[in-house]
Protein backbone atom coordinates (compact mmCIF):
# COMPACT_ATOMS: atom_id res chain seq x y z
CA UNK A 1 -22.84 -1.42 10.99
CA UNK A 2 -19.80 1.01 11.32
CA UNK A 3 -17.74 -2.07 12.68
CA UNK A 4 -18.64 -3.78 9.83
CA UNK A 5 -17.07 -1.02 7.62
CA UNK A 6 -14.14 -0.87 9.12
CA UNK A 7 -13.65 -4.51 9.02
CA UNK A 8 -13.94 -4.49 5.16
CA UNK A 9 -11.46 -1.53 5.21
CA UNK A 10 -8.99 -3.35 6.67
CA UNK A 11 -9.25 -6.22 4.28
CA UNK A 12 -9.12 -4.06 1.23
CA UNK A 13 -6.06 -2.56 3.31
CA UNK A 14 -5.08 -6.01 3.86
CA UNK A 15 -4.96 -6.49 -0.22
CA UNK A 16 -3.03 -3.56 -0.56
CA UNK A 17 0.00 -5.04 1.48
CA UNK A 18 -0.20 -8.24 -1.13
CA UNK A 19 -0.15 -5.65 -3.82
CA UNK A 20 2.46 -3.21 -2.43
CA UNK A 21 4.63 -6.42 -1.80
CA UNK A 22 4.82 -7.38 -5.37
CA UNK A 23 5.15 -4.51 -7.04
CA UNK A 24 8.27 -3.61 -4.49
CA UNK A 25 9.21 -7.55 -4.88
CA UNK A 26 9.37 -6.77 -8.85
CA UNK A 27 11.03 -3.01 -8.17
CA UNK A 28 13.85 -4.98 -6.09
CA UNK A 29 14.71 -7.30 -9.47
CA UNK A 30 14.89 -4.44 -11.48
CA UNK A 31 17.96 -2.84 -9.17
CA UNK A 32 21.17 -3.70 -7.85
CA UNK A 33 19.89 -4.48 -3.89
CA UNK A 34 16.57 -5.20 -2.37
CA UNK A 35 17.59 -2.07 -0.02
CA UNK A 36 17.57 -0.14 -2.76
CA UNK A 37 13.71 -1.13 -3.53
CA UNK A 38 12.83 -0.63 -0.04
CA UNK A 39 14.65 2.70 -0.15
CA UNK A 40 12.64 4.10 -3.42
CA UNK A 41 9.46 2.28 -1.70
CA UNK A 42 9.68 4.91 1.45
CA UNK A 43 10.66 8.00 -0.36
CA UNK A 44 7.85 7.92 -1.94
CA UNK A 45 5.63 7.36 0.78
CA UNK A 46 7.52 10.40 2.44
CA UNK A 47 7.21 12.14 -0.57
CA UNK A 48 2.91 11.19 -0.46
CA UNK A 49 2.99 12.07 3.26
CA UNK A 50 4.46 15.11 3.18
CA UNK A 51 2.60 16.51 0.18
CA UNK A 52 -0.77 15.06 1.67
CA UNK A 53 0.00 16.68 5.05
CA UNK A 54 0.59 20.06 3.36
CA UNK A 55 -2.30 19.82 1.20
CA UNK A 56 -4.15 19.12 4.89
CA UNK A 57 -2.06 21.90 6.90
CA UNK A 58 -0.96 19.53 9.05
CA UNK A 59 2.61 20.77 10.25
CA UNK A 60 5.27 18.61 10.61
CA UNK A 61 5.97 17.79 14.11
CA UNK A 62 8.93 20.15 15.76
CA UNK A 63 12.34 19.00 16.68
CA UNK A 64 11.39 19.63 20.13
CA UNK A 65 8.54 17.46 20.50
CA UNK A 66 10.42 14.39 18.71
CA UNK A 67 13.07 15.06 20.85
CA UNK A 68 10.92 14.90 24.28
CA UNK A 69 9.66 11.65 22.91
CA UNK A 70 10.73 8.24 24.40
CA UNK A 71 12.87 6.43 21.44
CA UNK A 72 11.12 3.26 21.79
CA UNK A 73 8.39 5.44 19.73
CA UNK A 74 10.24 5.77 16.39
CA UNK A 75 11.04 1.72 16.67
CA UNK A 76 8.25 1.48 14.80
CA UNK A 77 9.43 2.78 11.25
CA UNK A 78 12.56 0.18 11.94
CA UNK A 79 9.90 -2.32 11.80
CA UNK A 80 8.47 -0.62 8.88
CA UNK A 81 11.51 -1.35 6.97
CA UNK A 82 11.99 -5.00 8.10
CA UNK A 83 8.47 -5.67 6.72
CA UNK A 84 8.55 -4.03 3.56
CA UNK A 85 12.50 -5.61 2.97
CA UNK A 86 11.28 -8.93 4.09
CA UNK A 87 8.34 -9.12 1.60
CA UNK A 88 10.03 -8.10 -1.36
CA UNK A 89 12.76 -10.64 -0.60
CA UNK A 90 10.63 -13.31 0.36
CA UNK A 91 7.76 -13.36 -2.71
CA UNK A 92 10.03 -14.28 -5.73
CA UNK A 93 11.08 -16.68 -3.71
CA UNK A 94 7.92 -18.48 -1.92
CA UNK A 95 5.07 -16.40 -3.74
CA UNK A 96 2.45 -14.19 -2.52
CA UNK A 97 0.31 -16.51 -0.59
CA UNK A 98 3.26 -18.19 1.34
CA UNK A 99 4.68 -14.82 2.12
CA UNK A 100 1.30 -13.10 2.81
CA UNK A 101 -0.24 -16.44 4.82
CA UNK A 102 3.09 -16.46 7.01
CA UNK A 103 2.77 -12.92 7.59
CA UNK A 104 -0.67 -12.94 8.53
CA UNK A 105 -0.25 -15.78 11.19
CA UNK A 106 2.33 -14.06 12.80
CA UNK A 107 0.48 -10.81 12.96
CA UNK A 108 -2.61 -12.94 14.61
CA UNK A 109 -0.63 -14.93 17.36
CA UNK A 110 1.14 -11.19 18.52
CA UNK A 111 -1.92 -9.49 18.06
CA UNK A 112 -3.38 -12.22 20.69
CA UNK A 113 -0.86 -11.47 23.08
CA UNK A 114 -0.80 -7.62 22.67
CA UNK A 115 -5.15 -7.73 23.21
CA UNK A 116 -4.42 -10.16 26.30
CA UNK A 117 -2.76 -8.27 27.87
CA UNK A 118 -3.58 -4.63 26.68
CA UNK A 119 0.04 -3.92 25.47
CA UNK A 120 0.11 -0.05 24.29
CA UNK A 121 -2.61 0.60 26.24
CA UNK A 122 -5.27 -0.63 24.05
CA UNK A 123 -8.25 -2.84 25.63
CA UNK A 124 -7.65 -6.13 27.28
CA UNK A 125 -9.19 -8.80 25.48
CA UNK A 126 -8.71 -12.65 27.14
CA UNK A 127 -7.28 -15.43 25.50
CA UNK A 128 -9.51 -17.92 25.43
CA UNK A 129 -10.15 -21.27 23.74
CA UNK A 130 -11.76 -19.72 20.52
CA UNK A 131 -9.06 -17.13 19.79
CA UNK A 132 -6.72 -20.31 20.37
CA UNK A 133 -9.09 -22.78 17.81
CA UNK A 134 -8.21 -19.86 15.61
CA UNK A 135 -4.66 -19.39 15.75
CA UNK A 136 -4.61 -22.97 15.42
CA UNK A 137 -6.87 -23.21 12.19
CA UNK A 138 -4.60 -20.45 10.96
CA UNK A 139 -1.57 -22.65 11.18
CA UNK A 140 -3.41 -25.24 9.55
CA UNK A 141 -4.70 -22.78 6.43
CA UNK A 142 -1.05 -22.05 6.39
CA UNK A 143 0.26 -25.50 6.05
CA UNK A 144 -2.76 -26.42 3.61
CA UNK A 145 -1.58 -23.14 1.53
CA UNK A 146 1.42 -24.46 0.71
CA UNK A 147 0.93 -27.99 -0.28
CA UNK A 148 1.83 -29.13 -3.71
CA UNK A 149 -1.20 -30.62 -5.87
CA UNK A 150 -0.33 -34.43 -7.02
């Protein structure tokens, strides 16, 4: 039962990105560059963060821990930015489903090679013919998603 809960979390998660991308997507035409949109977009989330970690008394980490960390760690916020620029870009231009499909796909085929091979340290779990049916079906949903009526 709890699995199933946090499987519906993450889909009503998963809806938030699709809404998060248009309202940045629609933030971006209303300003000069879609850097500035992705700009506003984060300091507010920092802004939330901080606010919810104070709330929380939950300190912020120390200079000297971030510094004993390895950098590869903070890679992660780069990629942060690439996603949140790319969507806002990409919508007006190829719509929500397109962008969010496309997104989705590419999330599945890395996520198949992270759980194969326990990247991160998370648990290994094989690739095997039905994860690869699925990746495949996805590619299909994403070619069917984008096909013109008439």
């Amino acid at each position: 039962m709890l699995n199933h809960i946090f499987l519906l979390t993450a889909i009503v998660v998963g809806g938030f990105l699709t809404i998060q991308g248009v309202i940045n997507a629609r933030l971006s035409q209303s300003l000069d560059h879609p850097l500035q949109a992705s700009f506003i977009s984060f300091a507010v989330a920092l802004i939330a963060l901080v606010g919810i970690m104070l709330v929380r008394g939950i300190a912020i980490p120390s200079p000297m821990l971030l510094k004993s960390l390895p950098p590869y760690l903070f890679v992660g916020g780069i990629l942060g930015l690439i996603y949140v620029t790319t969507v806002l870009v990409l919508m007006p231009k190829i719509g929500a489903t397109n962008v969010i499909f496309a997104i989705f796909v590419g999330q599945t085929v890395v996520s198949l090679i992270v759980d194969h091979f326990g990247f991160g340290g998370l648990a290994r779990h094989q690739l095997d013919l039905p994860r690869i049916a699925g990746v495949i079906l996805l590619f299909a949903g994403l070619y069917l998603v984008q096909m013109k009526p008439g």
